[in-house]
C-alpha atoms as a PDB file:
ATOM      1  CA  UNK A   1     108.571  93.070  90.889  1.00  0.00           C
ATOM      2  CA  UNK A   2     109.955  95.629  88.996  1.00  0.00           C
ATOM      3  CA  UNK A   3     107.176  97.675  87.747  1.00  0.00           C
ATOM      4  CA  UNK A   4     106.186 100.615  89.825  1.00  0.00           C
ATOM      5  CA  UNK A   5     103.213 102.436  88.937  1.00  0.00           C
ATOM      6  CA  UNK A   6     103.352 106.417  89.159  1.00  0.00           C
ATOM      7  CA  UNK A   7     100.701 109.304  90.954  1.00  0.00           C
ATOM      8  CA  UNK A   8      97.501 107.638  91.358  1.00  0.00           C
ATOM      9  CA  UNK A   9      97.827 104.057  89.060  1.00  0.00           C
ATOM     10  CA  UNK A  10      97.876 100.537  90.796  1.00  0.00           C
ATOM     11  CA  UNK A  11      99.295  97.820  89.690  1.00  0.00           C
ATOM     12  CA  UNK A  12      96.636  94.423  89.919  1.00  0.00           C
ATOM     13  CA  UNK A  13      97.116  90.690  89.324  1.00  0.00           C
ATOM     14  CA  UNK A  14      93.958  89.670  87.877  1.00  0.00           C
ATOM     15  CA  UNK A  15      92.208  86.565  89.665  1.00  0.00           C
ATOM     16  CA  UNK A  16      91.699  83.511  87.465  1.00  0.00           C
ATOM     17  CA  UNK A  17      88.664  83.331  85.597  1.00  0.00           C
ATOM     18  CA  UNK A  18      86.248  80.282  87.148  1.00  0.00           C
ATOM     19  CA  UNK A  19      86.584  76.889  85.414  1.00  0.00           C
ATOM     20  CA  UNK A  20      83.353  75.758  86.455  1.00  0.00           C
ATOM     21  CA  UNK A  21      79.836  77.024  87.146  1.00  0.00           C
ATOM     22  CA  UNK A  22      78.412  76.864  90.194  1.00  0.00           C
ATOM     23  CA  UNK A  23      76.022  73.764  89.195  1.00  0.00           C
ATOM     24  CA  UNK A  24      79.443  72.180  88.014  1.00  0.00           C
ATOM     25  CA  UNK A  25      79.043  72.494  84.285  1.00  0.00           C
ATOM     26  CA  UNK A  26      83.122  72.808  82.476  1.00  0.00           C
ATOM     27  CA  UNK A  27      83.265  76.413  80.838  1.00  0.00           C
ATOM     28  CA  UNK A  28      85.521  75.980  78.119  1.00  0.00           C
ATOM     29  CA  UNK A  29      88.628  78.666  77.416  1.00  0.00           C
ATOM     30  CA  UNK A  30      86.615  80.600  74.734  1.00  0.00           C
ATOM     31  CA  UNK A  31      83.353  81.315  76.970  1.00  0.00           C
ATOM     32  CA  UNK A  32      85.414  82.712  79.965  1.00  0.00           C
ATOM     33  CA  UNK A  33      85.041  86.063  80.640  1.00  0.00           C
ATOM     34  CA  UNK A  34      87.087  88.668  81.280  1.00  0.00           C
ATOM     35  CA  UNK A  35      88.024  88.945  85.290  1.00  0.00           C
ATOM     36  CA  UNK A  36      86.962  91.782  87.137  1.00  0.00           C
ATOM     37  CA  UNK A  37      88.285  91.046  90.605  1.00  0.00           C
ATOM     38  CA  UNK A  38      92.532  90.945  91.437  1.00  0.00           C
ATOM     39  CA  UNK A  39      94.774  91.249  94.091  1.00  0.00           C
ATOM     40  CA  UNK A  40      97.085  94.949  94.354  1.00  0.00           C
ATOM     41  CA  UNK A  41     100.770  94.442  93.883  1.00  0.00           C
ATOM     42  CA  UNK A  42     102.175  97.791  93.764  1.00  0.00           C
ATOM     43  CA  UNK A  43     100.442 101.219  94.060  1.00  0.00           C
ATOM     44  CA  UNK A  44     102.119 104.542  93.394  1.00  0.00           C
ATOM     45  CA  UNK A  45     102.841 107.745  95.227  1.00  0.00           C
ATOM     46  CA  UNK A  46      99.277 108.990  94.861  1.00  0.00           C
ATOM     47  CA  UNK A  47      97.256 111.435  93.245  1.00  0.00           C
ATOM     48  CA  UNK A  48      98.245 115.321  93.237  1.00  0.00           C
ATOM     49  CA  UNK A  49      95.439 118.198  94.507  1.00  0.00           C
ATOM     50  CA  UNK A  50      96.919 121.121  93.972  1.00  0.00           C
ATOM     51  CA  UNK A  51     100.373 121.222  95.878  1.00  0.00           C
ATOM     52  CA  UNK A  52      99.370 118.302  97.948  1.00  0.00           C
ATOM     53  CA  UNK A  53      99.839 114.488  97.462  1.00  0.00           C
ATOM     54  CA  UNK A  54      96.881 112.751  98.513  1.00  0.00           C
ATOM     55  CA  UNK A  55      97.733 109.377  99.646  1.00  0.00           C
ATOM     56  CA  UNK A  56      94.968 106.298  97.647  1.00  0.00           C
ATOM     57  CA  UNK A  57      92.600 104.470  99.701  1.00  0.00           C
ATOM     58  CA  UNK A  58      93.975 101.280  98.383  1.00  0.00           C
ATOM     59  CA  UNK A  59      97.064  99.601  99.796  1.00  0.00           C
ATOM     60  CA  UNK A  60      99.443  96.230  98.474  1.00  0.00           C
ATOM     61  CA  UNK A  61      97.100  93.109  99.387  1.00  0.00           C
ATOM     62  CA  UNK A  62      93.979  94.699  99.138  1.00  0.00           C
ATOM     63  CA  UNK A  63      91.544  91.863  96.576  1.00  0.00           C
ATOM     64  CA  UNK A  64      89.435  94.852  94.336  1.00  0.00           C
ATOM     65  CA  UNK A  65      86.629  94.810  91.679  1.00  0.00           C
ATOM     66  CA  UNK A  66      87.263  97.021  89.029  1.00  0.00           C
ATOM     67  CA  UNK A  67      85.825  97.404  85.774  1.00  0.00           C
ATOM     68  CA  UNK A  68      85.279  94.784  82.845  1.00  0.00           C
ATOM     69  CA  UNK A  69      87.313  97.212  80.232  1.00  0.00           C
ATOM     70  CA  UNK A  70      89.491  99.072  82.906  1.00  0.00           C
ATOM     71  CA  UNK A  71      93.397  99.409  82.759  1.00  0.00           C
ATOM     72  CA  UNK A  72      95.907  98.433  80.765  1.00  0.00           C
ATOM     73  CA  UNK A  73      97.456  94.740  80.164  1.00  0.00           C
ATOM     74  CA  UNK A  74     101.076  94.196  80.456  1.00  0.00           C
ATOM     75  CA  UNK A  75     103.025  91.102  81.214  1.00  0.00           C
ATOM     76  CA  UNK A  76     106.312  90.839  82.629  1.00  0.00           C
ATOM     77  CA  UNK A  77     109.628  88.762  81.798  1.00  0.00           C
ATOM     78  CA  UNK A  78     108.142  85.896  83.292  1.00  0.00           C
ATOM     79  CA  UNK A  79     104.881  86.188  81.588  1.00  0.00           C
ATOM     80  CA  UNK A  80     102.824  86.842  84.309  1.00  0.00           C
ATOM     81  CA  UNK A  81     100.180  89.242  83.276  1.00  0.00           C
ATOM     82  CA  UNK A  82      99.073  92.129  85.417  1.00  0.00           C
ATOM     83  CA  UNK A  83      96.877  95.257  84.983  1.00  0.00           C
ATOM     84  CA  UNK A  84      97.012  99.023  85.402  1.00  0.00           C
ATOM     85  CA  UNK A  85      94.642 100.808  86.482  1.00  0.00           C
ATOM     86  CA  UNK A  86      93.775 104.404  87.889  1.00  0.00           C
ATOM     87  CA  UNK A  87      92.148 104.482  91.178  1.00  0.00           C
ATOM     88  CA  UNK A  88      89.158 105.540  90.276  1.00  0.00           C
ATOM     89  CA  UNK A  89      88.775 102.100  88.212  1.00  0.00           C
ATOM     90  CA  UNK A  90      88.282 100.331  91.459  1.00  0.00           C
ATOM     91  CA  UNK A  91      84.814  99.478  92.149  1.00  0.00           C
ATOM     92  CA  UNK A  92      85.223  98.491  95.800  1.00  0.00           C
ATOM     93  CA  UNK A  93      87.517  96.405  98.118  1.00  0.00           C
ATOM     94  CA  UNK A  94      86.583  92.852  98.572  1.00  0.00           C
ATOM     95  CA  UNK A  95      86.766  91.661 102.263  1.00  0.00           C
END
């Protein structure tokens, strides 16, 4: 990987949207929504109180929920697309 986020931003690999309902019915590509739930990649340094460095509650691994609109898309040379986010855009951990 080489994007490294900076202070407090994470990077996330969004989770594939689901290509079925629960009751099996097909959705097709243009009623997906958006996903709200990925897996961390990188994280930075952490955010900055004052002199201090406060390391994030988050580490590499963790699956989050974060916000429908949250972050920023990129994609990188191999296409794979990933968000950033701030920390406070996560929602809470999955376990």
């Amino acid at each position: 990987m080489s994007i490294q986020p900076l202070g407090d931003r994470l990077l996330v690999e969004p989770l594939e949207a689901e290509e079925k309902t629960k009751g099996g019915i097909v959705i097709p590509d243009t009623a997906k929504e958006k996903p709200q739930e990925g897996k961390i990649v990188a994280v930075g340094s952490g955010r900055r109180e004052g002199e201090k460095v406060v390391p994030l509650e988050v580490k590499v691994g963790d699956k989050v929920l974060y916000g429908k609109y949250s972050g920023t898309e990129i994609s990188d040379k191999d296409g794979s697309k990933y968000l950033i986010l701030r920390e406070d855009d996560i929602l809470a951990i999955i376990k």
